[in-house]
Protein backbone atom coordinates (compact mmCIF):
# COMPACT_ATOMS: atom_id res chain seq x y z
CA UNK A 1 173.03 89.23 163.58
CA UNK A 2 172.78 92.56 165.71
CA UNK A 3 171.29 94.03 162.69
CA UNK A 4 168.69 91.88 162.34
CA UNK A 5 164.97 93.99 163.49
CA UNK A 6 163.11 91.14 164.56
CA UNK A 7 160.01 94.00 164.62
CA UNK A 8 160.17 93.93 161.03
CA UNK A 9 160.18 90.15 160.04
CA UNK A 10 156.48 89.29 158.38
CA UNK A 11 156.60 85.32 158.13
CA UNK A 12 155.99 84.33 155.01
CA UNK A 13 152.19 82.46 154.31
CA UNK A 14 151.93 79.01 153.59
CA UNK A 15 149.85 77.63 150.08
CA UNK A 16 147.28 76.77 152.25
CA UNK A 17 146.24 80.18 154.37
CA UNK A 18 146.04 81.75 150.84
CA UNK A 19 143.72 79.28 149.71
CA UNK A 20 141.53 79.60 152.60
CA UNK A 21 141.80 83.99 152.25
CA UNK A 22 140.53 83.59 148.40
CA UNK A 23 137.29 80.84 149.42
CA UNK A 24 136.88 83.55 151.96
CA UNK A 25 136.41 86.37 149.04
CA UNK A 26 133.40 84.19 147.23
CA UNK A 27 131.67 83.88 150.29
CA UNK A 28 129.81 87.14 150.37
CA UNK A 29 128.96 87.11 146.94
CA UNK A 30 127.38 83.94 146.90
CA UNK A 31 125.62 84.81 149.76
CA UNK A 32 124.29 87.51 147.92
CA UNK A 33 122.90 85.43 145.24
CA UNK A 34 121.36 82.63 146.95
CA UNK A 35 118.95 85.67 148.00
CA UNK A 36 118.55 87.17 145.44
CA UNK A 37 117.39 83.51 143.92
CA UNK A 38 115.22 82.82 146.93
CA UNK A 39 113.80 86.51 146.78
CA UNK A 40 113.17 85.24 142.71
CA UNK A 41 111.79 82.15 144.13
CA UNK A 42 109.56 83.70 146.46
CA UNK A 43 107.86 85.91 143.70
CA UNK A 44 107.68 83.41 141.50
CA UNK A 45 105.08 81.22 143.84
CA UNK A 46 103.09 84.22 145.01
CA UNK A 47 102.45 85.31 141.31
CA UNK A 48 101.26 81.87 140.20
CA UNK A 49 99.43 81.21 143.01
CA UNK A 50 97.70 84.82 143.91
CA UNK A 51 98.28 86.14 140.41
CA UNK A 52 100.39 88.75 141.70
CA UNK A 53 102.75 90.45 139.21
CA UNK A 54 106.16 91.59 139.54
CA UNK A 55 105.69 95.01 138.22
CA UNK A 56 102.30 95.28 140.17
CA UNK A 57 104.08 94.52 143.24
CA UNK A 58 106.88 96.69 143.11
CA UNK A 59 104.76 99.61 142.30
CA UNK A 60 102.83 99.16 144.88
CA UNK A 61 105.96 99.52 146.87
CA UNK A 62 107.91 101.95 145.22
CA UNK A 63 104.87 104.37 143.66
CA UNK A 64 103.59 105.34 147.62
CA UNK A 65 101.86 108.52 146.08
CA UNK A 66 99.44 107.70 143.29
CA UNK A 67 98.15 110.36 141.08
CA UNK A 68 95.28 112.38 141.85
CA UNK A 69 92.33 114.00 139.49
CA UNK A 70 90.22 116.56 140.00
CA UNK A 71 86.25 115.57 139.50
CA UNK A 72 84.25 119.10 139.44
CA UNK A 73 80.54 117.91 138.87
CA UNK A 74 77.56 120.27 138.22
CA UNK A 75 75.13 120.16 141.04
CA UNK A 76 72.11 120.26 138.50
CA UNK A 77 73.37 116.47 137.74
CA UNK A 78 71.79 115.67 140.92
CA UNK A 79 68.27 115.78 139.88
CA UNK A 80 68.41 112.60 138.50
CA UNK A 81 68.45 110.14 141.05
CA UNK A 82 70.83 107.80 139.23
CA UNK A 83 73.40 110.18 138.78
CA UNK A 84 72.71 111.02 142.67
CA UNK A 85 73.32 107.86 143.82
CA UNK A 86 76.69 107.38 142.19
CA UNK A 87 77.73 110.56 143.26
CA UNK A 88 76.93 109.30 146.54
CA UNK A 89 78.71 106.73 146.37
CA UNK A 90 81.65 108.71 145.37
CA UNK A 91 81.68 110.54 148.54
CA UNK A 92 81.30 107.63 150.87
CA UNK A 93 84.63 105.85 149.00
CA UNK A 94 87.49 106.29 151.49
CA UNK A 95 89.71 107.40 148.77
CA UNK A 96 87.88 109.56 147.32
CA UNK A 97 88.48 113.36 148.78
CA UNK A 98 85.68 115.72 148.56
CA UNK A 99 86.88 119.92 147.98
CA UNK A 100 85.55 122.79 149.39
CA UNK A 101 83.27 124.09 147.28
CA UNK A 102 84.04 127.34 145.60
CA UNK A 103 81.13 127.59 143.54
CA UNK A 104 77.65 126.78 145.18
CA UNK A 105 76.72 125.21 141.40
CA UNK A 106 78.91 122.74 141.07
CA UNK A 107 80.80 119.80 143.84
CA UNK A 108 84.85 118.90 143.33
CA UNK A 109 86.55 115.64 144.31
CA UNK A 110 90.15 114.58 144.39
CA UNK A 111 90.36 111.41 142.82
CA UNK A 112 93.25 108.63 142.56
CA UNK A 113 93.72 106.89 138.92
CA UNK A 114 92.35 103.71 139.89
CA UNK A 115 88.87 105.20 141.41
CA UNK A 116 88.27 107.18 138.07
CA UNK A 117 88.44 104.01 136.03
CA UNK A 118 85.92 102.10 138.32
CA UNK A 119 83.40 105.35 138.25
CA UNK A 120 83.67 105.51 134.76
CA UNK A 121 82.80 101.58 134.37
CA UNK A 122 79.88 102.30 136.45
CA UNK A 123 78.90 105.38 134.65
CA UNK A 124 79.30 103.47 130.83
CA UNK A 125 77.73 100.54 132.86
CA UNK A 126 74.60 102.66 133.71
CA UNK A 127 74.21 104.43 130.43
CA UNK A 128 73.96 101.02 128.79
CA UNK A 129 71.50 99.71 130.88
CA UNK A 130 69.34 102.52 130.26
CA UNK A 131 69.33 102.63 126.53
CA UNK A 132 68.89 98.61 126.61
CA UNK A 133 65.39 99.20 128.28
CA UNK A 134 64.10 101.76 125.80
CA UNK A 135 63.93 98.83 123.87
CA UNK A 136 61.17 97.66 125.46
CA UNK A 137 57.88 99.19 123.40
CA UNK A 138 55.78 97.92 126.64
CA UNK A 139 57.79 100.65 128.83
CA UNK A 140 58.27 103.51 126.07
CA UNK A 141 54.85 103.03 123.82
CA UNK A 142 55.86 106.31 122.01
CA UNK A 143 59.57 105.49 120.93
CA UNK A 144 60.17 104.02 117.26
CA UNK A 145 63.45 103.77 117.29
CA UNK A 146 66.89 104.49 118.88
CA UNK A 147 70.24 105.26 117.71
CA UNK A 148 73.75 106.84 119.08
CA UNK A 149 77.55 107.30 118.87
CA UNK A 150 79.73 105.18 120.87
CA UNK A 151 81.05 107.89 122.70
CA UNK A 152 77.25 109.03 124.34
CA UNK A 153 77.74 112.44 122.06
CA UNK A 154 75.02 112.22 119.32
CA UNK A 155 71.87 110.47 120.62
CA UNK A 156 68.50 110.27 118.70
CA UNK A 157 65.37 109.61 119.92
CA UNK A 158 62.54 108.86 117.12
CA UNK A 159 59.17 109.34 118.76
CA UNK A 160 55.38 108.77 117.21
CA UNK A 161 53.99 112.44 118.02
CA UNK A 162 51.51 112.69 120.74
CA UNK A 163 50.44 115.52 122.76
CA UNK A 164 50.33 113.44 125.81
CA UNK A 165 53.19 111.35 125.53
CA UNK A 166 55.75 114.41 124.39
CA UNK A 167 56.61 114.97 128.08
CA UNK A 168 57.58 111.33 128.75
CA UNK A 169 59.77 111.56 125.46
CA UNK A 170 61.29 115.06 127.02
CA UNK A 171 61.55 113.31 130.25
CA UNK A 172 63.47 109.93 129.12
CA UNK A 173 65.73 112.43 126.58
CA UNK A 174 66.76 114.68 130.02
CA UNK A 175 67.39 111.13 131.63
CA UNK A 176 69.75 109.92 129.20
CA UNK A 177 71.26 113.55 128.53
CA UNK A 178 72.74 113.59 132.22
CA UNK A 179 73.40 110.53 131.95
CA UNK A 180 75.56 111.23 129.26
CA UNK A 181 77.11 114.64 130.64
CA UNK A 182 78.02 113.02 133.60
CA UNK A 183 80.23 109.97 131.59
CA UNK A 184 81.59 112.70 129.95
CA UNK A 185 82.87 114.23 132.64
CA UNK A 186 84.71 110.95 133.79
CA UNK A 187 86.21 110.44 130.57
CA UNK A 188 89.67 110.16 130.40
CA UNK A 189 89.41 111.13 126.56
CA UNK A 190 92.57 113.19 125.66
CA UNK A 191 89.87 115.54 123.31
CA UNK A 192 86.55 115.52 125.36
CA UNK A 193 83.80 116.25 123.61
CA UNK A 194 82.84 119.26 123.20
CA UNK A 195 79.05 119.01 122.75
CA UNK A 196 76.48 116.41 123.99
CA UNK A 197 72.92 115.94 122.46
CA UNK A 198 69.83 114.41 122.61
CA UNK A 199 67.33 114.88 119.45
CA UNK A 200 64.04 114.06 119.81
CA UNK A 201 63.01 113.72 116.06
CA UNK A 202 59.41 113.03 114.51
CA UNK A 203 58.89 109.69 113.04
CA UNK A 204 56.08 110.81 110.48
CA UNK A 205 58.15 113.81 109.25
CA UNK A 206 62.00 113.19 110.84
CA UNK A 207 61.29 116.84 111.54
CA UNK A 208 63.26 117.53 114.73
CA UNK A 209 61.02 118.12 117.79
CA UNK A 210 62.97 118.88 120.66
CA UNK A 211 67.01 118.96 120.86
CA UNK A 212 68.43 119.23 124.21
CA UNK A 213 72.92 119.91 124.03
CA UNK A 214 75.61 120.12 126.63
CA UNK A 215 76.46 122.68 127.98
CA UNK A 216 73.70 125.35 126.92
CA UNK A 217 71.18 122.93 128.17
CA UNK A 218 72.17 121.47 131.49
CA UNK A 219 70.23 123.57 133.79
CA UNK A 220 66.81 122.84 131.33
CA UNK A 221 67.31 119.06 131.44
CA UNK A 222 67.40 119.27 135.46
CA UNK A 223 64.35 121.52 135.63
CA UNK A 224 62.54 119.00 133.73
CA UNK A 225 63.39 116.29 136.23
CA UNK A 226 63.49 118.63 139.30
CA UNK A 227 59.51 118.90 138.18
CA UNK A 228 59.18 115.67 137.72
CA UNK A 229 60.27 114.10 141.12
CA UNK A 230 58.60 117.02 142.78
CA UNK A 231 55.43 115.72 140.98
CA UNK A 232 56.23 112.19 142.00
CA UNK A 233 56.81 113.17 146.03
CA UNK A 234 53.68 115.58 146.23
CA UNK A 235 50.94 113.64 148.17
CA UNK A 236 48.87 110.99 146.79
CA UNK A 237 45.46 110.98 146.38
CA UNK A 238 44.32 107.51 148.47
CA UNK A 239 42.31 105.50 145.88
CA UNK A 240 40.04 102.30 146.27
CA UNK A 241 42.08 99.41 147.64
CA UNK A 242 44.73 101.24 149.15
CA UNK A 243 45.53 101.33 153.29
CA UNK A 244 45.27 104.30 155.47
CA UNK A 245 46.41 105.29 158.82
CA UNK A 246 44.25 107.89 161.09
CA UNK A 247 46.79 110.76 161.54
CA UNK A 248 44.96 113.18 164.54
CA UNK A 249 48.13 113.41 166.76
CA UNK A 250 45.89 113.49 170.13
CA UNK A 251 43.07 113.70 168.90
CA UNK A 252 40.20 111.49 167.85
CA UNK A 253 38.19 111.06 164.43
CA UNK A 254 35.29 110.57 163.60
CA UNK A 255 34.12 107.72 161.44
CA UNK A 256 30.26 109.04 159.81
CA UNK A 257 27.59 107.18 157.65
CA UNK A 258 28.17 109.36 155.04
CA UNK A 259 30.66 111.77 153.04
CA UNK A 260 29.78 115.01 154.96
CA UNK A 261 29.95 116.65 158.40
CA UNK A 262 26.08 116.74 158.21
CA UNK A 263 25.79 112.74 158.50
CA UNK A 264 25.85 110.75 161.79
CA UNK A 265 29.16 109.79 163.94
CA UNK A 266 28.87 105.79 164.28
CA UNK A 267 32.60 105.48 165.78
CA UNK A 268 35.17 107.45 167.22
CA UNK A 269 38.79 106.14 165.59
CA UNK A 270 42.11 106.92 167.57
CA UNK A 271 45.29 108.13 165.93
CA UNK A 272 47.04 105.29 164.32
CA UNK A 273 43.93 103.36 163.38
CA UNK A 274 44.84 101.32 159.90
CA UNK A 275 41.83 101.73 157.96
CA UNK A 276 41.03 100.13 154.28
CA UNK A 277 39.48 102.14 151.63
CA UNK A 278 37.04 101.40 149.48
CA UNK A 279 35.76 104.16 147.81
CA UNK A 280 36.82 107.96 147.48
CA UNK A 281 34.39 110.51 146.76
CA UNK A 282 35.86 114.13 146.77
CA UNK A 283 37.69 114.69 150.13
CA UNK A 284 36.15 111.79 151.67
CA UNK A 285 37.31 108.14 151.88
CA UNK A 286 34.49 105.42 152.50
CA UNK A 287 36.48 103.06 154.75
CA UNK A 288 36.38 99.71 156.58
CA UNK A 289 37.44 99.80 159.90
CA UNK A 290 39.91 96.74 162.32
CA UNK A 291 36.65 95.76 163.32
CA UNK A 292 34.58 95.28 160.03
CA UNK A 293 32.49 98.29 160.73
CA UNK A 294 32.26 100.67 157.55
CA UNK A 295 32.26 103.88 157.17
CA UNK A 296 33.04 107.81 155.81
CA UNK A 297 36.32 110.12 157.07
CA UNK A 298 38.03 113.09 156.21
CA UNK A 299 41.00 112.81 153.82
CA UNK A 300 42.66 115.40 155.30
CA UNK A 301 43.02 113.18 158.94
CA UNK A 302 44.31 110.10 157.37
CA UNK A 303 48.11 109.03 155.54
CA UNK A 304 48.35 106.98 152.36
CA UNK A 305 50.34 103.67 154.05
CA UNK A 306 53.22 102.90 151.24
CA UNK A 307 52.54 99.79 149.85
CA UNK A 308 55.48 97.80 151.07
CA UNK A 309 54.81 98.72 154.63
């Protein structure tokens, strides 16, 4: 008995305690699965009911840094207006980063994936519009017919000749040649395309008349509209039926009987008088005064009123 080490005596377990240590072992793995099935669960219900996907979702989660494209755009795009107002639209998107510019000619964005695609919907959205309305003999009077490529690369314009309606043709073939350039420059083709053009062909001869291509022609196509909305924002000429206002600042003008300085002053107008014309003869605008009382002035003291004001 003195060499019994009661230190040393482990008691042995009963059936019981060993049951309870192995329902003890599933515990945590069970756990561990009735989350993972609620997590399932959960994912399940928000995909059916917000059409969320799995995939979506995790990359969302997992892919924090989406990649990025550079956008370098030719500033000569910006002469036509639509291609202006996308761009502007570009720069106002909050993920949308716009470079430094190292090259006065041209304007660079940093793009994510998913803002390319939607620019390049709009752009293809834009283009198609466009060409749908040449259709329309009422608005193009000199345009026979229309073709092009699905990829905006080859597009024909065939025109009746006419000395006064060439320009238009040259002006709609510019439109629809940035138009063009600027999808182009979106697309996420693996080969872009290495030329873009515009034929403006004769429909009495198919002779070609005009033939504007990407890039050689870029800076030609803007000129043309450059001209054009130059033309379009130059000062108008008030005609019969439009509204005036007096523009003398602080000073007064003066309303005659007759188109000259020679004829007799029958009313003094202040500055901001709305006059209605009703007859233009040279410089001078016969008008009808607030009052009813009619009248010559000056075209150079009055401002054509827009006619949505």
């Amino acid at each position: 008995m003195d060499d019994f080490n009661e230190s040393s005596y482990q008691p042995r377990h009963s059936r019981t305690e060993k049951k309870e240590k192995e329902g003890k072992k599933w515990i945590l793995p069970l756990s561990i699965l009735l989350i993972l099935v609620i997590i399932i669960g959960v994912f399940w219900y928000l995909g059916n009911r917000y059409q969320i996907s799995l995939s979506g979702l995790l990359s969302s989660v997992f892919d924090s840094e989406e990649e990025m494209y550079q956008l370098t755009i030719p500033e000569a795009l910006l002469s036509l207006e639509l291609v202006e107002d996308l761009v502007t639209n570009t720069i106002n998107r909050e993920d949308i980063e716009m470079l430094e510019q190292e090259d006065e000619n041209t304007i660079s964005y940093l793009i994510p994936t998913n803002a390319k695609s939607e620019l390049i919907a709009e752009a293809d959205k834009l283009l198609e519009e466009r060409l749908s309305t040449l259709h329309d003999p009422s608005l193009r009077p000199f345009l026979v017919d229309l073709g092009y490529d699905g990829e905006y690369a080859d597009i024909l314009l065939v025109i009746d000749q006419d000395e006064e309606q060439d320009d238009q043709a040259l002006i709609t073939a510019s439109e629809l040649f940035l138009l063009a350039v600027y999808y182009h420059l979106l697309s996420p083709a693996d080969e872009p395309v290495s030329e873009i053009s515009v034929t403006i062909e004769d429909h009495q001869t198919g002779y070609i008349l005009d033939q504007i291509t990407y890039p050689d022609d870029l800076n030609r196509a803007a000129t043309v509209l450059k001209n054009l909305r130059e033309l379009a924002d130059g000062p108008k000429t008030p005609q019969a039926g439009d509204r005036v206002v007096v523009a003398t600042g602080t000073d007064n003008l003066n309303l005659r009987s007759g188109p000259e300085i020679t004829y007799l002053i029958i009313d003094i107008l202040t500055s901001g008088t709305i006059l209605e014309v009703t007859n233009v003869e040279g410089a001078w605008l016969e008008v009808i005064t607030p009052q009813g009382r009619e009248g010559w002035v000056h075209g150079d003291f009055v401002e054509l009123i827009a006619e949505d004001n």
